[in-house]
Protein backbone atom coordinates (compact mmCIF):
# COMPACT_ATOMS: atom_id res chain seq x y z
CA UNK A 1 115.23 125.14 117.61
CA UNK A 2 112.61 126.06 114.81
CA UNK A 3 113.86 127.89 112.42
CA UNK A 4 111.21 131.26 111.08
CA UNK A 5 109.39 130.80 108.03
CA UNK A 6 111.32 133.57 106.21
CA UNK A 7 114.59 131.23 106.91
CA UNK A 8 113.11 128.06 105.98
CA UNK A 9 112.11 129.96 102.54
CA UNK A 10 115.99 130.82 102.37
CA UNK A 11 116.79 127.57 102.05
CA UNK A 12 114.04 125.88 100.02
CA UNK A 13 115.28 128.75 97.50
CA UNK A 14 118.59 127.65 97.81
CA UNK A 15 118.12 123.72 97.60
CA UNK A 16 115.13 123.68 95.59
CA UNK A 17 114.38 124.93 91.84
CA UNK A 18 111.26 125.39 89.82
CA UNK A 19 108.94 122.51 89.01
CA UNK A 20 110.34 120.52 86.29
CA UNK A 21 113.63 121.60 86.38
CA UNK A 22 115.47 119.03 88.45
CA UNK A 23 117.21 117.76 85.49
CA UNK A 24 119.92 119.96 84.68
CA UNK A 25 120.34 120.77 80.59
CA UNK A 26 121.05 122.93 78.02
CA UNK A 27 118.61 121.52 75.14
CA UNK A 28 117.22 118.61 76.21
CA UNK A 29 113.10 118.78 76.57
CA UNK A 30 113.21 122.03 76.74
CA UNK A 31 110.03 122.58 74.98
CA UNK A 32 108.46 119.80 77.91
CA UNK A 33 109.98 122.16 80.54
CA UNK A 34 108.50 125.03 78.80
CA UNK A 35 104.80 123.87 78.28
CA UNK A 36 104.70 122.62 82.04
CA UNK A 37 105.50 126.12 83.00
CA UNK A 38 102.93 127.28 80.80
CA UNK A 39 100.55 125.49 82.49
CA UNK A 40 101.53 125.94 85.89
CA UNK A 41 102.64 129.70 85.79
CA UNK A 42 101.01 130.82 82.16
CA UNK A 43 104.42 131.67 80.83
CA UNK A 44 107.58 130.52 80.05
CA UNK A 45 110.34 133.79 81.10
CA UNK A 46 110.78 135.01 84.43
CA UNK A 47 109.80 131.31 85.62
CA UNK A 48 112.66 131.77 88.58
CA UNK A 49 110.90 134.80 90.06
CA UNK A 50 107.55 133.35 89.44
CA UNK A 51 108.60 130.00 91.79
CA UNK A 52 109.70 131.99 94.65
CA UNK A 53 107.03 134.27 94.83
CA UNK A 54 105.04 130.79 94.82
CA UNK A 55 107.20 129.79 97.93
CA UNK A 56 105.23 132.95 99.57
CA UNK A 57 102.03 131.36 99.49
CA UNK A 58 102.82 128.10 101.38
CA UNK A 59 102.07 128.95 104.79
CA UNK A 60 98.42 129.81 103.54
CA UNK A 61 97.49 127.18 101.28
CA UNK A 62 94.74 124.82 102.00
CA UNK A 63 96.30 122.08 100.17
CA UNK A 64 97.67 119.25 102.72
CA UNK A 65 99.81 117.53 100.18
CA UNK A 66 102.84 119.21 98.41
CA UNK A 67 104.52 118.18 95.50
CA UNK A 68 108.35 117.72 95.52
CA UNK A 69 110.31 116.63 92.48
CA UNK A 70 113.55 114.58 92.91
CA UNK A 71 115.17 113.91 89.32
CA UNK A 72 117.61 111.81 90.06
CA UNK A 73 118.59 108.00 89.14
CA UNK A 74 122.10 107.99 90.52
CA UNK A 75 120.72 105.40 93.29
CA UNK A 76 119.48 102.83 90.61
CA UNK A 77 121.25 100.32 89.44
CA UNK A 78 119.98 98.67 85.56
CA UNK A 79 118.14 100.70 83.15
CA UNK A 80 118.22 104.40 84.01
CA UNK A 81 115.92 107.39 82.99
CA UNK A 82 113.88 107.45 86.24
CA UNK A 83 115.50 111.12 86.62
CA UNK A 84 112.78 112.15 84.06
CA UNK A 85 109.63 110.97 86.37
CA UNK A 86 109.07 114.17 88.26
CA UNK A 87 108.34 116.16 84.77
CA UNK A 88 106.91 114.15 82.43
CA UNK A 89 104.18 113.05 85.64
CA UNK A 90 103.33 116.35 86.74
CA UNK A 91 102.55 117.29 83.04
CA UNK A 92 100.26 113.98 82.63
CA UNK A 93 98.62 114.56 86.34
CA UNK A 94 97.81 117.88 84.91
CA UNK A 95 96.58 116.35 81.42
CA UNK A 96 94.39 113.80 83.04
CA UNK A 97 94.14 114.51 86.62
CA UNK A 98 93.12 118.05 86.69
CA UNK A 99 90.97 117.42 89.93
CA UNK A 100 93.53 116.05 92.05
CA UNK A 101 96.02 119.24 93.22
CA UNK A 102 98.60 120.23 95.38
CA UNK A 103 101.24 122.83 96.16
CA UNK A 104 103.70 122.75 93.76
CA UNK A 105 107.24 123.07 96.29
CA UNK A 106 109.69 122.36 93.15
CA UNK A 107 112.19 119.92 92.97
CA UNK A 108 115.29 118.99 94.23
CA UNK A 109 118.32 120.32 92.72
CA UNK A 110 120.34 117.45 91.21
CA UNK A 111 124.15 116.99 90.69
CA UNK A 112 123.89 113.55 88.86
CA UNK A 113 126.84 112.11 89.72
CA UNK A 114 125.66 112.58 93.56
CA UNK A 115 124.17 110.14 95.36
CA UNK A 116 124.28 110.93 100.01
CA UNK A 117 126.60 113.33 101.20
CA UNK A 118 128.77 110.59 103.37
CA UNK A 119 130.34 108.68 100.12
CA UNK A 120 131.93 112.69 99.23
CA UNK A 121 134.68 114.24 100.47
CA UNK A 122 135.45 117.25 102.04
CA UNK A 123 137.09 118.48 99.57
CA UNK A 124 134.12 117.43 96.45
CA UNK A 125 131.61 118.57 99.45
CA UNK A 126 133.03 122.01 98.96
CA UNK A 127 133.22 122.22 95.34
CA UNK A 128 129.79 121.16 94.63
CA UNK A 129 128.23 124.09 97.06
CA UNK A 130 130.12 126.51 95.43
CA UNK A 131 128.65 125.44 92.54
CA UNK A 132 125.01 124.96 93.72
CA UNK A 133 125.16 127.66 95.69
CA UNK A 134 127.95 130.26 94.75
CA UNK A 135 129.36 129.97 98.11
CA UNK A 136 130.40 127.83 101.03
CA UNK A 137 129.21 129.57 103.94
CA UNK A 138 125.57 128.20 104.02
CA UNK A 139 126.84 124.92 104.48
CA UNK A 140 123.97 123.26 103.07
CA UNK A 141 124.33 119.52 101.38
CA UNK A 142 124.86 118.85 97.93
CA UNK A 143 123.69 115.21 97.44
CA UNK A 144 120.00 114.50 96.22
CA UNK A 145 119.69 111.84 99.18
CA UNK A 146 120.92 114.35 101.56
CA UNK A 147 119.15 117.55 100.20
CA UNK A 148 115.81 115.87 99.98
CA UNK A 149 116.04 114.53 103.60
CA UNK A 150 117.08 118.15 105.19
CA UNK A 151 114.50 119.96 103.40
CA UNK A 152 111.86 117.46 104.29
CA UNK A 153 113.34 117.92 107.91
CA UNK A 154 112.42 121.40 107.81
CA UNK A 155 109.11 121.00 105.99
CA UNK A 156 107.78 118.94 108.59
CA UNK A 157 108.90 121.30 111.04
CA UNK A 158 107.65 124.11 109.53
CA UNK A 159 104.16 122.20 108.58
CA UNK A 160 103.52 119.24 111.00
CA UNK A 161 99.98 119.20 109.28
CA UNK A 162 101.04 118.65 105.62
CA UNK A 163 102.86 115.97 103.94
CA UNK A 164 104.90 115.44 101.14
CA UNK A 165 104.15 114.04 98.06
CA UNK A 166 107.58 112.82 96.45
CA UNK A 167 108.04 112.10 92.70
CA UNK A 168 111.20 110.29 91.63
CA UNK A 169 113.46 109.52 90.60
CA UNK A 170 115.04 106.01 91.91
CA UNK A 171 113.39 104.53 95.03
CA UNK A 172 116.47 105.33 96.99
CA UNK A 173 115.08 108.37 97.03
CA UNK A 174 112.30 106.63 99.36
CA UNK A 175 115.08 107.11 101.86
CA UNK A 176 115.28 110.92 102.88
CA UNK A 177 111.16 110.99 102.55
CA UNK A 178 110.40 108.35 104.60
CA UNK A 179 113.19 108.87 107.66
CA UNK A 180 112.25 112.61 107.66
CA UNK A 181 108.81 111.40 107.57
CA UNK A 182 108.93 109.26 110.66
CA UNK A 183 111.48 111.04 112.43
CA UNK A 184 108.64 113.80 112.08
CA UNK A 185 105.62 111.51 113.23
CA UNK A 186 107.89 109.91 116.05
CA UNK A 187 107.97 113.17 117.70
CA UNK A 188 104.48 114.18 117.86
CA UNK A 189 103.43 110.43 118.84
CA UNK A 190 101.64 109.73 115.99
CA UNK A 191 102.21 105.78 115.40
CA UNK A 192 103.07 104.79 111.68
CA UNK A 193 103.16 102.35 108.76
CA UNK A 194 104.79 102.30 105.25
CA UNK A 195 102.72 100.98 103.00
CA UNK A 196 105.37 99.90 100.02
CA UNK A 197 104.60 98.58 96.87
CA UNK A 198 107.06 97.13 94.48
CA UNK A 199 107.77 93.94 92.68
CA UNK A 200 111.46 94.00 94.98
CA UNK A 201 111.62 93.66 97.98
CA UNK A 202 114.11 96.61 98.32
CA UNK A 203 115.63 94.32 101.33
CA UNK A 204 119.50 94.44 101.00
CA UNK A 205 121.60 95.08 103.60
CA UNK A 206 124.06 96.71 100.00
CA UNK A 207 124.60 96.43 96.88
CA UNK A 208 128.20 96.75 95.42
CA UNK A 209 129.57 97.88 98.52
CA UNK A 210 126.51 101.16 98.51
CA UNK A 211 124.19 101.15 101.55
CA UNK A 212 121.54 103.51 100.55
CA UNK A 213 120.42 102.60 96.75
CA UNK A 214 117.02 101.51 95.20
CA UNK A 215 117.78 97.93 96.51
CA UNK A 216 118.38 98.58 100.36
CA UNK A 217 116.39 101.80 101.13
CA UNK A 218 113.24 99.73 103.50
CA UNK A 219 116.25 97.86 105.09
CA UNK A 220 117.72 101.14 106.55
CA UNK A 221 114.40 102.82 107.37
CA UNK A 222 113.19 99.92 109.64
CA UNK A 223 114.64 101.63 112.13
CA UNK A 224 112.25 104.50 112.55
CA UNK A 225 109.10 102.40 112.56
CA UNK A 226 107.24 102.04 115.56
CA UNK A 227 108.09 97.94 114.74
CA UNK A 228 109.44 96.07 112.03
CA UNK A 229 105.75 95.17 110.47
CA UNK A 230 104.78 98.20 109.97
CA UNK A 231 106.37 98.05 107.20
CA UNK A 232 103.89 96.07 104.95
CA UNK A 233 105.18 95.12 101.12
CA UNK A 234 102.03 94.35 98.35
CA UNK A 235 103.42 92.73 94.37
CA UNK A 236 106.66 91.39 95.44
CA UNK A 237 107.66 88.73 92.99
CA UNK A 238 111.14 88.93 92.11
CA UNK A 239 112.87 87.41 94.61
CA UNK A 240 115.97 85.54 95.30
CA UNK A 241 114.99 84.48 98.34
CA UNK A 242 111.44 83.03 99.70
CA UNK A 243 109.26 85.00 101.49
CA UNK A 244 109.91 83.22 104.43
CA UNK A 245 113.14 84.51 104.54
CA UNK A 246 112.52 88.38 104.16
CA UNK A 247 109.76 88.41 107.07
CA UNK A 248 112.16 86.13 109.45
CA UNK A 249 114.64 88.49 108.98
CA UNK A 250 113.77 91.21 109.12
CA UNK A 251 110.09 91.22 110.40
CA UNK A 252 107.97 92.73 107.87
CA UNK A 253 105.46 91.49 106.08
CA UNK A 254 104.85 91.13 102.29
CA UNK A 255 101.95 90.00 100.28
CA UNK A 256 103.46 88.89 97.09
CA UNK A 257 101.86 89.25 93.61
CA UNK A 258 100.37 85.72 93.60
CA UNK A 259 98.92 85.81 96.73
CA UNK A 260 96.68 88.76 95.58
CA UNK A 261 95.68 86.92 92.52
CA UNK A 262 94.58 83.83 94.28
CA UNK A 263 93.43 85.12 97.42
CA UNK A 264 92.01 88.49 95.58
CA UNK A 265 92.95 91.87 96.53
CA UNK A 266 90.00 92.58 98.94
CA UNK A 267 91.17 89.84 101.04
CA UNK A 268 94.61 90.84 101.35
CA UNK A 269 93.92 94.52 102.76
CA UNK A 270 91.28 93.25 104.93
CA UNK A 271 93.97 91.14 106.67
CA UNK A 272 96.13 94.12 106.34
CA UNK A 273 94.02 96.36 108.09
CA UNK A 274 93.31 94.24 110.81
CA UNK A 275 97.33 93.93 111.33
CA UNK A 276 97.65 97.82 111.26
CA UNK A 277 94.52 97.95 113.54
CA UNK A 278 95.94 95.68 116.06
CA UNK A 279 99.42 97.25 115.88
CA UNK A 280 97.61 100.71 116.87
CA UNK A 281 99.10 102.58 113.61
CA UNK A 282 97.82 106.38 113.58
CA UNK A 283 98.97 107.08 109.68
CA UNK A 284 100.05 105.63 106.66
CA UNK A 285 102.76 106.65 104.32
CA UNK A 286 102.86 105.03 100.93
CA UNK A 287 105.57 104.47 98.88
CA UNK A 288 104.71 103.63 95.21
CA UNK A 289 107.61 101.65 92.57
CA UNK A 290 105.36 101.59 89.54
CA UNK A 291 107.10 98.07 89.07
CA UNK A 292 105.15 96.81 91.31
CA UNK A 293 101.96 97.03 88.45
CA UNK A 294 102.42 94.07 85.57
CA UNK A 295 105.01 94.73 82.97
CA UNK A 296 102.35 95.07 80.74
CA UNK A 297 100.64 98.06 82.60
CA UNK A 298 104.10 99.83 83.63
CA UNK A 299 107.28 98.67 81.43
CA UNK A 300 108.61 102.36 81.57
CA UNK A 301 110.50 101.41 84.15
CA UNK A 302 114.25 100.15 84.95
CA UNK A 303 113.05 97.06 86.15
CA UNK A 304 109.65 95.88 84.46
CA UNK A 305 108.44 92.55 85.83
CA UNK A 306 105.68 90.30 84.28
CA UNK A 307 102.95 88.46 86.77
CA UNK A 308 102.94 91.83 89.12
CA UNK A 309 99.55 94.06 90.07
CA UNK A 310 97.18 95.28 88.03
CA UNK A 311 96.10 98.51 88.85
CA UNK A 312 92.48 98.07 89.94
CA UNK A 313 94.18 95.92 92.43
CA UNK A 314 96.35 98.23 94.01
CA UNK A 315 93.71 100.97 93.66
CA UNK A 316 91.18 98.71 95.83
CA UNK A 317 94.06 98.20 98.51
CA UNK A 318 94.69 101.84 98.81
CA UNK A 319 91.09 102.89 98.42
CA UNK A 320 90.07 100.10 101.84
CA UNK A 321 93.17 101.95 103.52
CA UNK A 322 92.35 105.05 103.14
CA UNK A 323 88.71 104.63 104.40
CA UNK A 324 90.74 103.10 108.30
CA UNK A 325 93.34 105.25 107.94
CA UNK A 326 94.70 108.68 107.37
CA UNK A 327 97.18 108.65 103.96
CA UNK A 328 99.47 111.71 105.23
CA UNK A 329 102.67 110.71 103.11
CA UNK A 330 103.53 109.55 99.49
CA UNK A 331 106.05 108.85 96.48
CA UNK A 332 105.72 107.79 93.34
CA UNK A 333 108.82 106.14 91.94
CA UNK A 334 111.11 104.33 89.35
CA UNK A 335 108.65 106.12 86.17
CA UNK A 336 111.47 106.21 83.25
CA UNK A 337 109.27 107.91 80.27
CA UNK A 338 112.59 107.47 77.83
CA UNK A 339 113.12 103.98 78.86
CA UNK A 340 111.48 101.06 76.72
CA UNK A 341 112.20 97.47 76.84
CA UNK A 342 108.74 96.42 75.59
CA UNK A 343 109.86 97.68 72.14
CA UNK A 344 106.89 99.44 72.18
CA UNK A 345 108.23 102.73 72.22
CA UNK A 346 105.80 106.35 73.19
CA UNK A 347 102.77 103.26 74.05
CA UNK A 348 105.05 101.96 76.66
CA UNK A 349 105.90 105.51 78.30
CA UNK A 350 102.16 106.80 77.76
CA UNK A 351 100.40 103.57 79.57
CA UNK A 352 103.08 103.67 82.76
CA UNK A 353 102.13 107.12 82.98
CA UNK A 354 98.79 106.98 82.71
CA UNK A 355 98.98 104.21 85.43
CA UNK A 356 101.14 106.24 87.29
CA UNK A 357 98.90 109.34 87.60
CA UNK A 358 95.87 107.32 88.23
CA UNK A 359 97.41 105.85 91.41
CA UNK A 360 99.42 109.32 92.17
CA UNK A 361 96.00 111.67 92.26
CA UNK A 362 94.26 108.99 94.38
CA UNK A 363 97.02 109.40 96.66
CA UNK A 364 97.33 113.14 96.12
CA UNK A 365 94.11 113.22 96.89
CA UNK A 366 93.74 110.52 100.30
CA UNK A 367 96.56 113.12 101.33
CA UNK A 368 94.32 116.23 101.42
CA UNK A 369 91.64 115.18 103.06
């Protein structure tokens, strides 16, 4: 049964904090934390009553996409700092996107040692509500995977006509968007794809024994596409396995990073579209690793890969998509602004942001059309 708006606000105000604060410190960029609240509510006191009188104003915005912030990096795996994405790229999409704007929802609140309800306890299940929440009796989840997926659950609910626009954070974080996503979609009849780009193919059944984790998120999600191929992969190219092997599989289909050097990017989404096209897809949701640009375009990262996408190239595939095809979901993942193993220190975190808003506003903006 749907739930009233005044409930659903309950809970976002529950599960949800104020932008920028999904990483949970004392100290630490404080004064980042502070001048993003400047610029979003022009102050920096009183920002928790400022946020949910925000919450107010959902219903009647005119914005189609909405932000959501999920700081954490407890599904990654080798260099971690990816908790720091949802901040440090709202505060450059307001620096140097200023034209491309949604509604703010907030972001996630993060116990970092959490990664999906299921690997907890009852007994750490109950702890960690009562200290979320102060209290047991809402029941609500605790886990970033598991948060993220019932409040999109509700969003979509709530707003069948507006989609989320997810900043991580790890790409198992891809997860909860994407199922809620579908699950949403699948109801209404509306006929999907995930566009995914990465330089992984994200394809493992688990890793270390985890199912859900920035390595195996597409593998679990196939099940809510319409088919297999509609999931469509762009920059793959490290690999342990041939490409052969991932679209025998599985099903899908990738179009690795050489491939869309030698064949050129126009050519690729062409063939894509004609796929998508065939397949009767409605919409398009696009999930974005920033790995999947060149290392030396995006090596902010916890995986930077040389030979990968330059990002004219995966701004031309997006741009002939969105001209077939309504963009009506997004994330923007793996952005580590504190990791560097390019040596080159603030230069490495300013270009992958940069980068990273570029291709986040274009999708910000696909999404409110």
């Amino acid at each position: 049964m749907k739930r009233n708006w005044q409930e659903v606000k309950t809970k976002f105000s529950q599960c949800l904090c104020p932008p920028g604060n999904g990483v949970f410190t004392v100290n630490t960029a404080q004064e980042r934390k502070a001048a993003l609240h400047q610029t979003l509510f022009g102050q920096t006191d009183n920002i928790q009553a400022l946020w949910l009188d925000s919450l107010d104003t959902l219903p009647q915005s005119t914005h189609k996409a909405v932000m959501l912030g999920i700081s954490s990096d407890c599904g990654g795996g080798i260099l971690r700092g990816a908790n720091w994405g949802p901040l440090f790229l709202r505060s450059t999409l307001m620096e140097q996107q200023p034209n491309s704007v949604s509604f703010d929802l907030g972001d996630i609140r993060v116990i970092p040692h959490l990664l999906h309800d299921k690997y907890l306890n009852d007994a750490t299940i109950e702890n960690c509500q009562k200290a979320l929440y102060q209290s047991t009796d809402a029941a609500y989840p605790v886990s970033p995977l598991s948060i993220t997926e019932d409040i999109c659950d509700d969003f979509y609910d709530q707003f069948p006509e507006k989609g989320i626009f997810g900043i991580g954070g790890d790409h198992s974080i891809s997860y909860p968007l994407t199922k809620a996503f579908l699950k949403a979609k699948r109801e209404r009849g509306i006929r999907t794809a995930i566009i995914h780009f990465d330089a992984h193919t994200d394809l493992l059944v688990e890793r270390l024994g985890i199912d859900l984790c920035f390595g195996s998120w597409c593998t679990h999600i196939l099940e809510y596409l319409p088919a297999p191929q509609h999931l469509i992969q762009f920059g793959i190219r490290s690999s342990g396995k041939p490409k052969a092997h991932w679209e025998s599989t599985f099903g899908i289909k990738q179009h690795w990073a050489n491939e869309i050097r030698e064949r050129g990017a126009a050519a690729i989404v062409a063939q894509v579209i004609t796929q998508l096209k065939a397949d009767k897809v409605d919409e398009l949701y696009v999930s974005f690793d920033i790995d999947a640009l060149d290392a030396s375009f995006a090596s902010a990262t916890g995986t930077p890969e040389y030979d990968g996408m330059t990002p004219d190239e995966a701004l031309l595939i997006l741009a002939e998509l969105a001209k077939e095809f309504p963009i009506t979901g997004a994330d923007m993942m793996e952005i580590a602004p504190f990791t560097d193993s390019s040596l080159q220190g603030k230069v490495s975190s300013d270009n992958t942001l940069r980068e990273g808003a570029k291709i986040s506003a274009f999708l910000i903006d696909a999404m409110n059309k």
